[in-house]
N, C-alpha and C. Protein backbone atom coordinates (compact mmCIF):
# COMPACT_ATOMS: atom_id res chain seq x y z
N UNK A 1 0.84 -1.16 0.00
CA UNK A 1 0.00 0.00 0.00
C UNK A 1 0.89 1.24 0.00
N UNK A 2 0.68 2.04 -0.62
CA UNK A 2 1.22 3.10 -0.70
C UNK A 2 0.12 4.89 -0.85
N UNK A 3 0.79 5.83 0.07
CA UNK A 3 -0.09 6.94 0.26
C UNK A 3 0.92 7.95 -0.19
N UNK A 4 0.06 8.81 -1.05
CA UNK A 4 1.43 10.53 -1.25
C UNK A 4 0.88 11.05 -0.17
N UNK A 5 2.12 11.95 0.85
CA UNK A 5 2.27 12.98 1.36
C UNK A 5 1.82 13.81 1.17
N UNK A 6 3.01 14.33 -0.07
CA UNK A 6 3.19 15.82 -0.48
C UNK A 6 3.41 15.38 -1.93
N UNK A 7 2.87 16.76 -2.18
CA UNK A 7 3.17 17.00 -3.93
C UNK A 7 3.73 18.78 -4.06
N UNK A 8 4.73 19.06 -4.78
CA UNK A 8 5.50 20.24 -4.61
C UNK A 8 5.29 20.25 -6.29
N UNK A 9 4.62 20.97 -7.04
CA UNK A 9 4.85 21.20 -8.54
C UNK A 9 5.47 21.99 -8.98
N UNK A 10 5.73 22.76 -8.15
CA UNK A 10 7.22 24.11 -8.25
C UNK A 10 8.07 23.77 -8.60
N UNK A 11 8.43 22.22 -7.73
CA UNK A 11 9.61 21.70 -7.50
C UNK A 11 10.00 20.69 -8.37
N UNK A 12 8.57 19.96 -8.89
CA UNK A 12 8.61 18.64 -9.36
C UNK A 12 8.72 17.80 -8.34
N UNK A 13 8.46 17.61 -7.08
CA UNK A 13 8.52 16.39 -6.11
C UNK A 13 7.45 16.02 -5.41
N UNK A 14 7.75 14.88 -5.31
CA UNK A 14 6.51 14.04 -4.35
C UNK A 14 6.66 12.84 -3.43
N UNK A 15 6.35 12.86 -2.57
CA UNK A 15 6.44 12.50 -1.25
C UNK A 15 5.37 11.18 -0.94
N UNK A 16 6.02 9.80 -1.06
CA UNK A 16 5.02 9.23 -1.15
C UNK A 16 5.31 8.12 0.58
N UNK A 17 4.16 7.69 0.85
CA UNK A 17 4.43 6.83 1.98
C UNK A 17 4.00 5.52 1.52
N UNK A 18 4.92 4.30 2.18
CA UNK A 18 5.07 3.21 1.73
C UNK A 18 4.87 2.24 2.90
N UNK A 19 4.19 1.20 2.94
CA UNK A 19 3.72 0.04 3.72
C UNK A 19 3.25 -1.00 2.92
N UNK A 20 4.73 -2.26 3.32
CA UNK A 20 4.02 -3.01 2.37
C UNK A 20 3.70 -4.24 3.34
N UNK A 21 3.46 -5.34 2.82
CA UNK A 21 2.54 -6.84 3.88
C UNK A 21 3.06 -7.16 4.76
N UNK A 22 4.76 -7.09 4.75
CA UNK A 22 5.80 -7.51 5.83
C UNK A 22 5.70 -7.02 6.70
N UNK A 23 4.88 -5.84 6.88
CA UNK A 23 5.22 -4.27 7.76
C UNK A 23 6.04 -3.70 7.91
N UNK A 24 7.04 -3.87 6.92
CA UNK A 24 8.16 -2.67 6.69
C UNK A 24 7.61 -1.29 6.58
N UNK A 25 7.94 -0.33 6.41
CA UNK A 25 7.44 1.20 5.84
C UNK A 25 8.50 1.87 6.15
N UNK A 26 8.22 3.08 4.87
CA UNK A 26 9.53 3.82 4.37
C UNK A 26 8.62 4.66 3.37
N UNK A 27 9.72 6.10 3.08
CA UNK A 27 9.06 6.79 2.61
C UNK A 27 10.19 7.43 1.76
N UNK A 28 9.49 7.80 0.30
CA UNK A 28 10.11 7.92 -0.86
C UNK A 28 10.24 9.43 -1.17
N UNK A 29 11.17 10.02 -1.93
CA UNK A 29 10.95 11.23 -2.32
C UNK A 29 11.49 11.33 -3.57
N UNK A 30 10.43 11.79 -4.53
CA UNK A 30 10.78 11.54 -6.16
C UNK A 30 11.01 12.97 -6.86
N UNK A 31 11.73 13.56 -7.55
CA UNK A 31 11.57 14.68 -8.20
C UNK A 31 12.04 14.51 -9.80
N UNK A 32 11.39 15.39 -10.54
CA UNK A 32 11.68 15.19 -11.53
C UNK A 32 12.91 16.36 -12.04
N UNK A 33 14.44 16.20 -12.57
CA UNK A 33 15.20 16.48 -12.46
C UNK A 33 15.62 17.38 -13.98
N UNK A 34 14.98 16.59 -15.12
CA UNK A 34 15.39 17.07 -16.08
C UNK A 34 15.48 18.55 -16.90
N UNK A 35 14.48 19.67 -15.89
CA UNK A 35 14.41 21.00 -15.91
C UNK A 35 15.72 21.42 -15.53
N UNK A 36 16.37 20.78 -14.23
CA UNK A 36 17.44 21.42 -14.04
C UNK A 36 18.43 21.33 -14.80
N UNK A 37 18.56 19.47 -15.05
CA UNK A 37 19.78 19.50 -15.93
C UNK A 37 19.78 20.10 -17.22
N UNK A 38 19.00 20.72 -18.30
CA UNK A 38 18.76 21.26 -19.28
C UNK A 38 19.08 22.88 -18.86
N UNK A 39 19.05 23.21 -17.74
CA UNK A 39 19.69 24.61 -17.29
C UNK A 39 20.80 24.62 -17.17
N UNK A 40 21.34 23.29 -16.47
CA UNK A 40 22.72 22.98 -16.22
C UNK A 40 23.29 22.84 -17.18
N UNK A 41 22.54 21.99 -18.34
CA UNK A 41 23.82 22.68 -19.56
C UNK A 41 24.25 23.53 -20.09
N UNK A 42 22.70 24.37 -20.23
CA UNK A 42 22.91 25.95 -21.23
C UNK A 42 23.73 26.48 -20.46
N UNK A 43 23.86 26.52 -19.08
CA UNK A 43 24.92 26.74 -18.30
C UNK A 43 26.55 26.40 -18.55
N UNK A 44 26.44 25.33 -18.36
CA UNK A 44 27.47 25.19 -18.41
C UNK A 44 28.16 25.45 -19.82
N UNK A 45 27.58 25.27 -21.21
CA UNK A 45 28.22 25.67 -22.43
C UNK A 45 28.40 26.96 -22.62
N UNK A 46 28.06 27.95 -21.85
CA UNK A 46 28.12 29.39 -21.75
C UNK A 46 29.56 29.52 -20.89
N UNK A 47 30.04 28.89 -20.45
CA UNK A 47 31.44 28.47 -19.42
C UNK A 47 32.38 29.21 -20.16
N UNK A 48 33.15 30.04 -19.86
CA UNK A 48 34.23 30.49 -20.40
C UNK A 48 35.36 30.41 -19.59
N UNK A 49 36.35 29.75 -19.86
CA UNK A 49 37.89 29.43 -19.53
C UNK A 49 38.25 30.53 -19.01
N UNK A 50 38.83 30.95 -17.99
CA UNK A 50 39.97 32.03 -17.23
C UNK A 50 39.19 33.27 -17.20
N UNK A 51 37.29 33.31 -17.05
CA UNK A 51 36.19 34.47 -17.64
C UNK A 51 36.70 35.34 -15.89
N UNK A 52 36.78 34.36 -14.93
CA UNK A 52 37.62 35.26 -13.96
C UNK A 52 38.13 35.88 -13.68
N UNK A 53 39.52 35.71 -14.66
CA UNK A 53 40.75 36.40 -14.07
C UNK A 53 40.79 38.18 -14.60
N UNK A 54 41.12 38.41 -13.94
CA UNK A 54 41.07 40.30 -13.92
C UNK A 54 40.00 40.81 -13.40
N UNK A 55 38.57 40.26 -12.84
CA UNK A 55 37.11 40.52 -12.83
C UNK A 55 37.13 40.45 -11.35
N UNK A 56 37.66 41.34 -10.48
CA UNK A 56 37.45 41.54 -8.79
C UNK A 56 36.06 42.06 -8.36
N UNK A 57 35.49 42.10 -9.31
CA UNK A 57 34.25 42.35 -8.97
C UNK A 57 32.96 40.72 -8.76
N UNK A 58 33.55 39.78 -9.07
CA UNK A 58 33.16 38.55 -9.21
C UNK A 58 33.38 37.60 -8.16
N UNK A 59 32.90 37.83 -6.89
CA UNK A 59 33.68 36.97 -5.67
C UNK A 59 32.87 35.61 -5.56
N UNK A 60 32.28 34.88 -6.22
CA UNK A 60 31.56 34.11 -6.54
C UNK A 60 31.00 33.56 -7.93
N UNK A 61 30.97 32.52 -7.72
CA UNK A 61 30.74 31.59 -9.15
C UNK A 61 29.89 30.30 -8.94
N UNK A 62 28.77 30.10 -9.36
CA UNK A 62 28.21 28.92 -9.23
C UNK A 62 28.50 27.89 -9.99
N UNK A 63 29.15 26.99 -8.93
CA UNK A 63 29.50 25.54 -9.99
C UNK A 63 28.76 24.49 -9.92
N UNK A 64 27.46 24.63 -9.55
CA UNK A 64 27.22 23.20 -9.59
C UNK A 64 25.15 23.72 -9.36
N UNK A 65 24.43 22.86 -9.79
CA UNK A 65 23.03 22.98 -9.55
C UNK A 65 22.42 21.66 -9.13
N UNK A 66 22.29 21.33 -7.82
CA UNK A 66 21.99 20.00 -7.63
C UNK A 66 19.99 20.31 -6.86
N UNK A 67 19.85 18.75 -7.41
CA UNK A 67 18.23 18.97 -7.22
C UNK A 67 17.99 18.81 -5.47
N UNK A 68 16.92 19.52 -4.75
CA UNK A 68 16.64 19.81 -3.46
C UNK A 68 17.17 17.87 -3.12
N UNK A 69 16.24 17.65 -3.86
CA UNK A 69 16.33 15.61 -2.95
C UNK A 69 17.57 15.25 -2.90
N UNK A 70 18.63 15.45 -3.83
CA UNK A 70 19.90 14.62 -3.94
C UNK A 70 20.52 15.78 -2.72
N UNK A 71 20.22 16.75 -3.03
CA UNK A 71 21.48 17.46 -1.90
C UNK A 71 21.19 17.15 -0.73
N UNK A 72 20.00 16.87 -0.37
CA UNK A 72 19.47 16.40 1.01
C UNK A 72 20.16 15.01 1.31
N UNK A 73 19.93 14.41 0.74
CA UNK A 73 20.90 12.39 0.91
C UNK A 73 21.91 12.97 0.48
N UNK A 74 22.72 13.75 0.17
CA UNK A 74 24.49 14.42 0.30
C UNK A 74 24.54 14.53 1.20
N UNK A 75 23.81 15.82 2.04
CA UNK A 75 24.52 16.33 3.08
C UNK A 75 24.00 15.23 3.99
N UNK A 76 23.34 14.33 4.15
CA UNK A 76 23.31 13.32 5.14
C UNK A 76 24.20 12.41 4.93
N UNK A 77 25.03 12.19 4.02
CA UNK A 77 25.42 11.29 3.89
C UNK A 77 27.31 11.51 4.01
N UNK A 78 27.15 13.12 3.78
CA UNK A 78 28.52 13.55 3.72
C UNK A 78 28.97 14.62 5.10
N UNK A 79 27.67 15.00 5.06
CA UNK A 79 27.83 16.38 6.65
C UNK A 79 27.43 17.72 5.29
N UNK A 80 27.61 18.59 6.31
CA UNK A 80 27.56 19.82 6.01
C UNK A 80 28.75 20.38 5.39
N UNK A 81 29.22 20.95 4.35
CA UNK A 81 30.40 21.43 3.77
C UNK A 81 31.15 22.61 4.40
N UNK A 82 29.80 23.21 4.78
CA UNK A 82 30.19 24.71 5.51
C UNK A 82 31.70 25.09 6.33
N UNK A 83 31.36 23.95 7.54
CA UNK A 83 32.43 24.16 8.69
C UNK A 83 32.89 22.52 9.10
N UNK A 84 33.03 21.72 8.13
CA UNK A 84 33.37 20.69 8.17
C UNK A 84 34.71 19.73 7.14
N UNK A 85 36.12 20.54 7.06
CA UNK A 85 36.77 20.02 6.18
C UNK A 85 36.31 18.88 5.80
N UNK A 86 36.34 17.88 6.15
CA UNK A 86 35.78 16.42 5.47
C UNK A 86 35.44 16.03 4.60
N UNK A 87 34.05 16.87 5.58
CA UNK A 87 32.54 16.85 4.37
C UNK A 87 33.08 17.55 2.85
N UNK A 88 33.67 18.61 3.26
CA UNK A 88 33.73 19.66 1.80
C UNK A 88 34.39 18.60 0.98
N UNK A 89 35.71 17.58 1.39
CA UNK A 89 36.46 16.92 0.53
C UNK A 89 35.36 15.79 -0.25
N UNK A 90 34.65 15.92 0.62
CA UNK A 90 33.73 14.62 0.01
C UNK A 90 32.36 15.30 -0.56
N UNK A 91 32.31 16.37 -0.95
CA UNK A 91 31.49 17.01 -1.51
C UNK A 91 32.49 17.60 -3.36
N UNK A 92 33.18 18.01 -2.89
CA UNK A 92 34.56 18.18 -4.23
C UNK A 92 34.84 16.94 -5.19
N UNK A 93 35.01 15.77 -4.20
CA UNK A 93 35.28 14.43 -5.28
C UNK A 93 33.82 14.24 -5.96
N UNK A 94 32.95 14.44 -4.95
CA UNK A 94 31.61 14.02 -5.54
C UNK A 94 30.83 15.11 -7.18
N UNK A 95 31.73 15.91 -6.67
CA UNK A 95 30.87 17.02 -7.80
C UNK A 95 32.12 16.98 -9.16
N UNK A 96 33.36 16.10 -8.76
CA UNK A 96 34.40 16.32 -9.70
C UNK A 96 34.31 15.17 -10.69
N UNK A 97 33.49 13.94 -9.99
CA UNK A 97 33.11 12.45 -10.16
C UNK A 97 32.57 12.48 -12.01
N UNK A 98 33.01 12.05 -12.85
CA UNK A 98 32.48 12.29 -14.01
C UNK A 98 31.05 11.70 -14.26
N UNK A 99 30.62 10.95 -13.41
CA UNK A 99 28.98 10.44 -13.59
C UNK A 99 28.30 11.58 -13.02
N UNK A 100 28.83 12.58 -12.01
CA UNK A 100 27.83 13.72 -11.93
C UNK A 100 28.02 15.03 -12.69
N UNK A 101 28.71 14.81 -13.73
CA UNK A 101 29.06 16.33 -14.28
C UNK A 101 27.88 17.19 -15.17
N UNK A 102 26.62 16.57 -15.27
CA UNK A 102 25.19 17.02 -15.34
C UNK A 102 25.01 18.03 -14.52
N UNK A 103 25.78 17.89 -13.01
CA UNK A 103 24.61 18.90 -12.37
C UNK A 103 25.93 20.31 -11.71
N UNK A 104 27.19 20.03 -13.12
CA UNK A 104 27.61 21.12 -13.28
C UNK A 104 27.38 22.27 -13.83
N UNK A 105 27.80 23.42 -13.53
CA UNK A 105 27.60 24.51 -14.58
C UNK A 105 28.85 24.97 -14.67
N UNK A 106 29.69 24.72 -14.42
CA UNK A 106 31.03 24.89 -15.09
C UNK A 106 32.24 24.10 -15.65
N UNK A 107 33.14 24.59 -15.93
CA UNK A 107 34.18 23.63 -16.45
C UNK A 107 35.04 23.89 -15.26
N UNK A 108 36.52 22.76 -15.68
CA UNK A 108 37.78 22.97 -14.69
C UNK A 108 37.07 21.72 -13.33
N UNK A 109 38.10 22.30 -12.37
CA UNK A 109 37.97 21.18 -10.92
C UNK A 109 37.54 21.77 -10.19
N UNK A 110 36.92 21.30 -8.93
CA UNK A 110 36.73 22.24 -7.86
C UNK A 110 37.54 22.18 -6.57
């Protein structure tokens, strides 16, 4: 048996609750992703090599667009990047990982 929660159409996600005969239960969270990654490319092919250097007016750069659900099972799974060397290292391999380079918007390493 299964019941939705939530439905977010902003977001594309939905929240479903799960019980099945064994009496296990668990609960799912689905979003649909492909809006972003289609941003993430035009993004990222707009990328210009060294578009930085001389530009002190630029103290920031977004490299990466990840969907609400996956960053949520990241940071649980990795910590918080913020104030946690670790985590950040394991947030860097993860975003440098060539199976996730979809939910880049830039070129180079991080």
């Amino acid at each position: 048996m299964k019941r939705v929660l939530s439905v977010d159409p902003e977001a594309r996600k939905k929240t479903t609750y799960h019980y099945d005969n064994d009496g296990s239960q668990y609960i799912t969270t689905e979003q649909d992703v492909t809006e972003i990654l289609d941003v993430n490319k035009r993004v990222a092919n707009q990328y210009e090599k060294n578009s930085l250097i001389g530009n002190t007016q630029r103290h920031q750069q977004e490299v990466a667009n990840i969907p609400l659900t996956i960053f949520y099972d990241l940071k649980m799974k990795f910590g918080d990047p913020k104030n946690n060397p670790e985590a950040k290292k394991k947030w860097k391999a993860w975003l440098n990982d060539p199976d996730n380079r979809f939910f880049r918007t830039g070129g180079g390493q991080i």
